[in-house]
PDB file of N, CA and C in Angstrom:
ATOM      1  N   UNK A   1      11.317  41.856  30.363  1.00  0.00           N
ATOM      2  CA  UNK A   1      10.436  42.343  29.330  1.00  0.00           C
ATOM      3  C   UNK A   1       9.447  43.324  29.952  1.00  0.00           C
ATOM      4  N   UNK A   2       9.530  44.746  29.423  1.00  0.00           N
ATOM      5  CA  UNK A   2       8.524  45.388  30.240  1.00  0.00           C
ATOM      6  C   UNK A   2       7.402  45.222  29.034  1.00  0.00           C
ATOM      7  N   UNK A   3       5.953  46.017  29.306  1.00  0.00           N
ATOM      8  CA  UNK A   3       4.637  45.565  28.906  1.00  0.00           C
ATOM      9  C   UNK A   3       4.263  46.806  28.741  1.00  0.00           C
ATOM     10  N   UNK A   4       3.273  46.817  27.780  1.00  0.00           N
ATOM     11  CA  UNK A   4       2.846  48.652  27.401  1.00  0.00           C
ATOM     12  C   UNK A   4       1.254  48.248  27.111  1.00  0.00           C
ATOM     13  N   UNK A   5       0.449  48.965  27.923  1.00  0.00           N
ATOM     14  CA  UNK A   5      -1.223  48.600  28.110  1.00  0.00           C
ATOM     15  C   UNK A   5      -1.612  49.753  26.898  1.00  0.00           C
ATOM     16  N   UNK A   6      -2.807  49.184  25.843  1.00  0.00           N
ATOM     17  CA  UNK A   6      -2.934  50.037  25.093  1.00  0.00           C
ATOM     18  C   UNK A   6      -4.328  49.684  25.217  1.00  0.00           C
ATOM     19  N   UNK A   7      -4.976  50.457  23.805  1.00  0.00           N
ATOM     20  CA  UNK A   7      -7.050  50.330  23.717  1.00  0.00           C
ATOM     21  C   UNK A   7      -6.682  49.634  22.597  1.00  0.00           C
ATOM     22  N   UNK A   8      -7.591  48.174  22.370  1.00  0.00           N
ATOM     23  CA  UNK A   8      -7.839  47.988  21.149  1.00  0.00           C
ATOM     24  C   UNK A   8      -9.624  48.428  21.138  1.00  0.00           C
ATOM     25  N   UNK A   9      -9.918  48.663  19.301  1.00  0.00           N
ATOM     26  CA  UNK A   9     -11.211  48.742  19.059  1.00  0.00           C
ATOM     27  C   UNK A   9     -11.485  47.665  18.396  1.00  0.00           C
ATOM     28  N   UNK A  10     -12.226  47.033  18.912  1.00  0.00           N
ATOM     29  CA  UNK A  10     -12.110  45.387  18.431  1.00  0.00           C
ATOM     30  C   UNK A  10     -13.724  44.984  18.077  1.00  0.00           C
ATOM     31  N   UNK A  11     -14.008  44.780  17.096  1.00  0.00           N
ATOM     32  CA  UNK A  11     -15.507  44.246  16.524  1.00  0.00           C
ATOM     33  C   UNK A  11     -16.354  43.301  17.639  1.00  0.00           C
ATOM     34  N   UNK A  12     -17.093  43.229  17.820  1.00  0.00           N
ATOM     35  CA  UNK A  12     -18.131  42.622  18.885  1.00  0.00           C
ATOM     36  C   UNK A  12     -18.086  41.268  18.327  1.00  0.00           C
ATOM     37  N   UNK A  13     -17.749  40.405  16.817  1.00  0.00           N
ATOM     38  CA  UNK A  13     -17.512  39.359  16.642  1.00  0.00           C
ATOM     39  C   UNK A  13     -16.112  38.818  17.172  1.00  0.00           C
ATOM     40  N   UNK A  14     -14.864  40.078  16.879  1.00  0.00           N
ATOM     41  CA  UNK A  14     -13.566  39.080  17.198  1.00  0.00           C
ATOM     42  C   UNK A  14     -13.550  38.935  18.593  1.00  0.00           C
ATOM     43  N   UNK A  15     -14.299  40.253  19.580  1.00  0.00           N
ATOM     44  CA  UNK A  15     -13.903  40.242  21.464  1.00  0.00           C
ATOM     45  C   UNK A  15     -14.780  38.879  21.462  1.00  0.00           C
ATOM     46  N   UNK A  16     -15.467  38.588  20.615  1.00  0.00           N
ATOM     47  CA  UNK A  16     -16.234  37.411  21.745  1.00  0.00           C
ATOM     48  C   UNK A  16     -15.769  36.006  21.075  1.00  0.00           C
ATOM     49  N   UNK A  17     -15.183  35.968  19.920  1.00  0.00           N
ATOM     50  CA  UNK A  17     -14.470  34.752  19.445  1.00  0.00           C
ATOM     51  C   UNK A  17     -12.891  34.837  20.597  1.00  0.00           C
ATOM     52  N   UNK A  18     -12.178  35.655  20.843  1.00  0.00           N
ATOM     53  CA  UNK A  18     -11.413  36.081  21.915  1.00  0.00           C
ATOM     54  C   UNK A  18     -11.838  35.549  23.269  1.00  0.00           C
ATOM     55  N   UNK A  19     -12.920  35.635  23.620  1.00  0.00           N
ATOM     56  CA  UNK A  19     -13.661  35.649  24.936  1.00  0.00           C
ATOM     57  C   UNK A  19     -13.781  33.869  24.706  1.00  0.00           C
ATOM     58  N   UNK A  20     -14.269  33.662  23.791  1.00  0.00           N
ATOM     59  CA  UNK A  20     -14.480  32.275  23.468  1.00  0.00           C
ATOM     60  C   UNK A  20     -13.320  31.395  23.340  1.00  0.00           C
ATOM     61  N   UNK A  21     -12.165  31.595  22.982  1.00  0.00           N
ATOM     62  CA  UNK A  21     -10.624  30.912  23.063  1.00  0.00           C
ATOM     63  C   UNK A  21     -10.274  31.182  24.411  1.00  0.00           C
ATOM     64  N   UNK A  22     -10.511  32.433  25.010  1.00  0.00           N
ATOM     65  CA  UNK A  22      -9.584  32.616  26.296  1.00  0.00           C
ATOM     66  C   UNK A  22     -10.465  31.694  27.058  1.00  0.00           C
ATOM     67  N   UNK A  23     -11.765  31.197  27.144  1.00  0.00           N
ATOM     68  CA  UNK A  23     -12.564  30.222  28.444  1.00  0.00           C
ATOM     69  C   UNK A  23     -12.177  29.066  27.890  1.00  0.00           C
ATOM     70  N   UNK A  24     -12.011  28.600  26.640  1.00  0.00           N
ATOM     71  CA  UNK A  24     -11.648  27.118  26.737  1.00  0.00           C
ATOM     72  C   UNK A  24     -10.582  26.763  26.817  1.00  0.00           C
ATOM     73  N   UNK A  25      -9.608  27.914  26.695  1.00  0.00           N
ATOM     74  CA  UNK A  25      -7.668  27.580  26.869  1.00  0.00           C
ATOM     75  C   UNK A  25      -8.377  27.999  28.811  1.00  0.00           C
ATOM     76  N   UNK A  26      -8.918  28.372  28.893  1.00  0.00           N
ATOM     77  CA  UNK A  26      -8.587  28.603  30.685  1.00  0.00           C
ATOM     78  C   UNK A  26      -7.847  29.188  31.272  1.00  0.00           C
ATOM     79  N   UNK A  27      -7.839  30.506  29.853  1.00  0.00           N
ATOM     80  CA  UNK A  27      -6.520  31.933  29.885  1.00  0.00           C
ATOM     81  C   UNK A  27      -7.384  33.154  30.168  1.00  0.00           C
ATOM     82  N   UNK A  28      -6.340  34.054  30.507  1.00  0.00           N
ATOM     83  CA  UNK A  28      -7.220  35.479  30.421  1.00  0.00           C
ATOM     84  C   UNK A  28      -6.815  35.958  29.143  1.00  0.00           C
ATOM     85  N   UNK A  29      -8.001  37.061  29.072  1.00  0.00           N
ATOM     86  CA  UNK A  29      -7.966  37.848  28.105  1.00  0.00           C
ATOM     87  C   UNK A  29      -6.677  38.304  26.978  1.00  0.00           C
ATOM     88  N   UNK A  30      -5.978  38.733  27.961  1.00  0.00           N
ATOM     89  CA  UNK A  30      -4.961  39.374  27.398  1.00  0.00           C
ATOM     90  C   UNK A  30      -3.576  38.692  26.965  1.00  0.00           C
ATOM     91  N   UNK A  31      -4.002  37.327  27.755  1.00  0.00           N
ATOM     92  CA  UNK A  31      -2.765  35.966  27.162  1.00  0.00           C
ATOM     93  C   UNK A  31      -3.732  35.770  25.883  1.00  0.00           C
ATOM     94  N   UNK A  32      -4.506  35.624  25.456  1.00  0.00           N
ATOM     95  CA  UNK A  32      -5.072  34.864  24.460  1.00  0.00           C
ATOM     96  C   UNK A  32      -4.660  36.169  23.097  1.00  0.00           C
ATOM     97  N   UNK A  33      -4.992  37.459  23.456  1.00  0.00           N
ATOM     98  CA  UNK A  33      -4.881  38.352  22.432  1.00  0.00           C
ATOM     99  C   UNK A  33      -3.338  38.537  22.140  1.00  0.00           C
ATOM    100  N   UNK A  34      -2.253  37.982  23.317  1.00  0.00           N
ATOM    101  CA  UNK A  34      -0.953  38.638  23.046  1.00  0.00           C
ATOM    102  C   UNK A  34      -0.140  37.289  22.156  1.00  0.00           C
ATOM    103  N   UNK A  35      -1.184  36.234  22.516  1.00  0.00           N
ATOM    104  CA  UNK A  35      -0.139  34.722  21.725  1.00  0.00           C
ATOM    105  C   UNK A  35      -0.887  34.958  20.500  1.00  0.00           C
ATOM    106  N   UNK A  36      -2.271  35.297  20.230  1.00  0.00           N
ATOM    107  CA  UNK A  36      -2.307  36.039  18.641  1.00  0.00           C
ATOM    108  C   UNK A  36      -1.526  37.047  18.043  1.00  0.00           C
ATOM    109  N   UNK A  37      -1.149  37.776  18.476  1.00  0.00           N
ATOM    110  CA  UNK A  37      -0.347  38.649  17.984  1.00  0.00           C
ATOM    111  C   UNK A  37       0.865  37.985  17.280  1.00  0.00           C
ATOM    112  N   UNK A  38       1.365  37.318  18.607  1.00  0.00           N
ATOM    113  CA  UNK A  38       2.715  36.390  18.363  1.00  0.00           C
ATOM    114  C   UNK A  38       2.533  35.613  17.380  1.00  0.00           C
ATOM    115  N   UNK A  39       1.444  35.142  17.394  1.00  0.00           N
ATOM    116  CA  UNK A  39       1.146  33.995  16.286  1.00  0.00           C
ATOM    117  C   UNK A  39       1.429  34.420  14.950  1.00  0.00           C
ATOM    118  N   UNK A  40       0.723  36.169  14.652  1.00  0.00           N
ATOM    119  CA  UNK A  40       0.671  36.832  13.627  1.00  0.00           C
ATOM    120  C   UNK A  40       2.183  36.871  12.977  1.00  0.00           C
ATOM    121  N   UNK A  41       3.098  36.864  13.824  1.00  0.00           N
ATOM    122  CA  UNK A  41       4.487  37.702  13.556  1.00  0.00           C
ATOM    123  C   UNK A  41       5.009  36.147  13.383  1.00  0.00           C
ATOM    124  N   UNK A  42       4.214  35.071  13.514  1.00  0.00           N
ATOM    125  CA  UNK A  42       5.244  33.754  13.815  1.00  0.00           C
ATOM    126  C   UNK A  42       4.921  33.261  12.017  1.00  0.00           C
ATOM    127  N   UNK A  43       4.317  34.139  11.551  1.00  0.00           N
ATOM    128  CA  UNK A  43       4.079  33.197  10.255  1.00  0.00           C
ATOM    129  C   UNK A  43       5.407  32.592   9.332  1.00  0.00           C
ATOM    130  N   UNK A  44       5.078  31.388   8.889  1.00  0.00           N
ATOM    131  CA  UNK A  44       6.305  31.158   8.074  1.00  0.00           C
ATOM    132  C   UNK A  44       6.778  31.645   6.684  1.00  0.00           C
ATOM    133  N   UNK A  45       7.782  32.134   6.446  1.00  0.00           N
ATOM    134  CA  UNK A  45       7.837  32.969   4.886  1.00  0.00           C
ATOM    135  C   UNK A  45       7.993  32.186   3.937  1.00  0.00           C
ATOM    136  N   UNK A  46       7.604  32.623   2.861  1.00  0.00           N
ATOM    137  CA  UNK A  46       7.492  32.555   1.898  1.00  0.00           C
ATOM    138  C   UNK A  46       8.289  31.061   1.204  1.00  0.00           C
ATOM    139  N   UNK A  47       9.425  31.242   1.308  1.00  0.00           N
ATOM    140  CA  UNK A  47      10.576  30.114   1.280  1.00  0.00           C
ATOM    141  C   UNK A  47      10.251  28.985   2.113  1.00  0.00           C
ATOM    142  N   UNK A  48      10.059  28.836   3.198  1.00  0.00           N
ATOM    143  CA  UNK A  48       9.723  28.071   4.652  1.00  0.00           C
ATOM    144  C   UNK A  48       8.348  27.140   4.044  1.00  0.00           C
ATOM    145  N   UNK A  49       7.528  27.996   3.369  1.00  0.00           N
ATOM    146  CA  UNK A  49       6.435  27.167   2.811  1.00  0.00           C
ATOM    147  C   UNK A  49       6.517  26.285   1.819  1.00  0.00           C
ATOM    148  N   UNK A  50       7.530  26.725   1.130  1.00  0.00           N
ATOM    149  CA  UNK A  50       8.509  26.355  -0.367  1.00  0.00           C
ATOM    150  C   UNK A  50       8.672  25.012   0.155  1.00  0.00           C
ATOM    151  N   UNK A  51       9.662  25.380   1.107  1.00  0.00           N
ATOM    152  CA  UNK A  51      11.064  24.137   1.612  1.00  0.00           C
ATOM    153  C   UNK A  51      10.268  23.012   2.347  1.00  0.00           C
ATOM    154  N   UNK A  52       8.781  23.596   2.896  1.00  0.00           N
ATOM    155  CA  UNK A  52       8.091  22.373   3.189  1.00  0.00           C
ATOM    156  C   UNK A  52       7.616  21.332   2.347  1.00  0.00           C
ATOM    157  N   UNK A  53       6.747  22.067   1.552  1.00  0.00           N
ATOM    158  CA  UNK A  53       6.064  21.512  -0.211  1.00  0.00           C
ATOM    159  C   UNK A  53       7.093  20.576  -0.790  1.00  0.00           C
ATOM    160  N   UNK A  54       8.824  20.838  -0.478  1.00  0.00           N
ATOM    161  CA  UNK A  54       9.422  20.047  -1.488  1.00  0.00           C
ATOM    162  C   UNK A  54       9.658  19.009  -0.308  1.00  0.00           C
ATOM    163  N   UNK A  55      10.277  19.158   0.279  1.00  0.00           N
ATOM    164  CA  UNK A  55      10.066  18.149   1.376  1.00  0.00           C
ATOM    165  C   UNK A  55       9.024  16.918   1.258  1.00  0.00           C
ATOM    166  N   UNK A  56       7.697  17.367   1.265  1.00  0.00           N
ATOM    167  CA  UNK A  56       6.337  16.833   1.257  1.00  0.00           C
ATOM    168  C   UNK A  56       6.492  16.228   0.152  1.00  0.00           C
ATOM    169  N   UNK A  57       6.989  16.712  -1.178  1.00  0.00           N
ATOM    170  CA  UNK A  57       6.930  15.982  -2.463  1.00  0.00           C
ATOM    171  C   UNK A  57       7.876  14.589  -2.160  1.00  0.00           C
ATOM    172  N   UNK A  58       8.979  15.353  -1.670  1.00  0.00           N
ATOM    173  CA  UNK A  58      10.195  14.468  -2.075  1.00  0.00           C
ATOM    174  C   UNK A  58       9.407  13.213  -1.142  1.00  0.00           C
ATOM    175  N   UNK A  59       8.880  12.844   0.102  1.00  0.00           N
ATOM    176  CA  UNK A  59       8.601  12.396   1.000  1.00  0.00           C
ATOM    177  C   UNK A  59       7.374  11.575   0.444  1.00  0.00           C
ATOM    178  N   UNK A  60       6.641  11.754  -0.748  1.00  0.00           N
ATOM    179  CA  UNK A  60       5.357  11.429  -1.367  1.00  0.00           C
ATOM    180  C   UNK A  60       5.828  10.294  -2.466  1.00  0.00           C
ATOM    181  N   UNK A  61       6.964  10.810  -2.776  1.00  0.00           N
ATOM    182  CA  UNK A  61       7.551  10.165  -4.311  1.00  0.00           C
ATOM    183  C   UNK A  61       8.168   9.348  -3.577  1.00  0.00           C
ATOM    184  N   UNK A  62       9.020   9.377  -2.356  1.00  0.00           N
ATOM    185  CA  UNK A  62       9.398   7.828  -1.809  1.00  0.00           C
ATOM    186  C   UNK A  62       9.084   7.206  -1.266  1.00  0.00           C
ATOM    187  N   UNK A  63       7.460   7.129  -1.330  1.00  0.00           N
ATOM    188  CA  UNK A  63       6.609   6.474  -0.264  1.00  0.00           C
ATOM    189  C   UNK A  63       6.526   6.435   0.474  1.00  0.00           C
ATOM    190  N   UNK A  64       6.758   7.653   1.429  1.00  0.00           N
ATOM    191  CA  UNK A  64       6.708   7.536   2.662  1.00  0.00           C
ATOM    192  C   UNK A  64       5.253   8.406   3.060  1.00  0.00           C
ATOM    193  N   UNK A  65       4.105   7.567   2.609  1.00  0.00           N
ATOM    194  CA  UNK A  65       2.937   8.070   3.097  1.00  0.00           C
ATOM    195  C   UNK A  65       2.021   7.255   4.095  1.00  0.00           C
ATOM    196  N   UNK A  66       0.877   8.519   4.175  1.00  0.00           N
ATOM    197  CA  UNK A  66      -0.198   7.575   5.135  1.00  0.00           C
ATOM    198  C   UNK A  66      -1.204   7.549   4.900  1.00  0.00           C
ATOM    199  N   UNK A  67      -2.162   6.458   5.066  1.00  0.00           N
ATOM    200  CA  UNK A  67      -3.442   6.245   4.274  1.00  0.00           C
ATOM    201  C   UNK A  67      -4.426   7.590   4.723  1.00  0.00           C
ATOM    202  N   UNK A  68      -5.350   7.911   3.478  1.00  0.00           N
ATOM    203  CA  UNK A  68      -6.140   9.355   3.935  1.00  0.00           C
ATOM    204  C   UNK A  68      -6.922   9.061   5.098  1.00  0.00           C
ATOM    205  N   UNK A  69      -7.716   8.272   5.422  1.00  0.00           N
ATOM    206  CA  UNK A  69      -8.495   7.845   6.213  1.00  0.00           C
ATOM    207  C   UNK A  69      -8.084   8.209   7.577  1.00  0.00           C
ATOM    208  N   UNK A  70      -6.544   7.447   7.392  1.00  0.00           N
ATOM    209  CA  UNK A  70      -5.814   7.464   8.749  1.00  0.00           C
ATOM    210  C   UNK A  70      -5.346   8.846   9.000  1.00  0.00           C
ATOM    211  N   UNK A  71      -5.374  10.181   8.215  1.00  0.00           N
ATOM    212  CA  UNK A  71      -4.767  11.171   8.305  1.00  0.00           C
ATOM    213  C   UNK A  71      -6.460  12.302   8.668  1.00  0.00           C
ATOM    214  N   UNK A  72      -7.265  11.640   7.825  1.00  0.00           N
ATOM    215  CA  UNK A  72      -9.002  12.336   8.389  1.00  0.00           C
ATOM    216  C   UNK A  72      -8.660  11.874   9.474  1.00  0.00           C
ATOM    217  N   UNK A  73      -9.277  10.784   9.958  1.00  0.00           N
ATOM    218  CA  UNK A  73      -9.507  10.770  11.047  1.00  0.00           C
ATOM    219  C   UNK A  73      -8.458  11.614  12.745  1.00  0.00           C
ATOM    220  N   UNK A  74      -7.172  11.477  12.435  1.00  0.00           N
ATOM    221  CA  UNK A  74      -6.358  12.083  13.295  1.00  0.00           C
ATOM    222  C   UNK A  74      -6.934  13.911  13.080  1.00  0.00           C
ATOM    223  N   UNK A  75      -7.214  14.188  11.855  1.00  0.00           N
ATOM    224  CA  UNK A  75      -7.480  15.868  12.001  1.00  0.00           C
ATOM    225  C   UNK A  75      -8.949  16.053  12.778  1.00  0.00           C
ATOM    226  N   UNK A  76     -10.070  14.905  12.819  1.00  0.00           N
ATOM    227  CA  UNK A  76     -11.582  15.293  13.223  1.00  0.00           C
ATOM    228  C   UNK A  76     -10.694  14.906  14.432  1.00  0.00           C
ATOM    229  N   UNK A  77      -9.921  13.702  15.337  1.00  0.00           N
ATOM    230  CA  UNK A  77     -10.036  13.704  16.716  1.00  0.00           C
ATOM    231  C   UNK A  77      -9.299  14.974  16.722  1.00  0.00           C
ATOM    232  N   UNK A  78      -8.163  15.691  16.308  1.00  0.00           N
ATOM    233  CA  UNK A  78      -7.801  17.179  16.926  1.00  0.00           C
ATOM    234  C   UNK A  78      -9.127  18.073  16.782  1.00  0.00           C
ATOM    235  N   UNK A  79      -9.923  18.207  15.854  1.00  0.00           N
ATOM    236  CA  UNK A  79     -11.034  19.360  16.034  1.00  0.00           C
ATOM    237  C   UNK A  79     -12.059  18.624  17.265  1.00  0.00           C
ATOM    238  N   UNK A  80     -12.198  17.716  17.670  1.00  0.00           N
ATOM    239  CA  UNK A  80     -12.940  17.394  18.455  1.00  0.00           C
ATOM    240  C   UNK A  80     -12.319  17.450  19.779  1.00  0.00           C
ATOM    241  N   UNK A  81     -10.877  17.666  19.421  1.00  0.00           N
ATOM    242  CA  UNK A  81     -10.475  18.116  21.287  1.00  0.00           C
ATOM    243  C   UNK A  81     -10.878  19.535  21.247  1.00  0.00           C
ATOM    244  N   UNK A  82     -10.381  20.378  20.424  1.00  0.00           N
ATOM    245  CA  UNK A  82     -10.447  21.488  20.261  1.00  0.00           C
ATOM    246  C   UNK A  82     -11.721  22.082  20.940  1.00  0.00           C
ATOM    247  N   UNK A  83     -12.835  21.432  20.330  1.00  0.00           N
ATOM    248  CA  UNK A  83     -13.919  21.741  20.716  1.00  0.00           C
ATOM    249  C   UNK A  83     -14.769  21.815  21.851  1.00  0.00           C
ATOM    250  N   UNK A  84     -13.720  20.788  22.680  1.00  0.00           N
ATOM    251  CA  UNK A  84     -14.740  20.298  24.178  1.00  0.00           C
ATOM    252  C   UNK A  84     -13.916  21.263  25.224  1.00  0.00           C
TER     253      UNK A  84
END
């Protein structure tokens, strides 16, 4: 894979939200801006969101759920790793 160095002009809020992901992943700069990118292009379409939703239904209607509590709490301990 070769690599092509370009200029971004980037707002003084996103370089330092950037600056701020790349010190707590413990990445440089330019890994953090290039797995955004990737991220950008990784979105799921349109259908993919579909085929999840029915999934999720079908999966709801046969009881195969989990108490909310138990599903809060697992999302605050991920934002609280996130965070440290």
């Amino acid at each position: 894979m070769t690599s092509l160095q370009i200029t971004l002009n980037l707002s003084p809020e996103v370089l330092e939200r950037l600056q701020e992901a790349a010190e707590a992943r413990n990445l440089s700069l330019d890994v953090v801006i290039n797995d955004a990118i990737q991220d950008y292009f990784d979105e799921p379409t349109k259908e993919e969101i579909l085929d999840t939703m029915r999934q999720s239904l079908r999966e709801g209607l046969a009881g195969q759920v989990r108490p909310v509590d138990e599903v809060l709490a697992e999302l605050k301990a991920e934002l609280d790793a996130n965070q440290s």
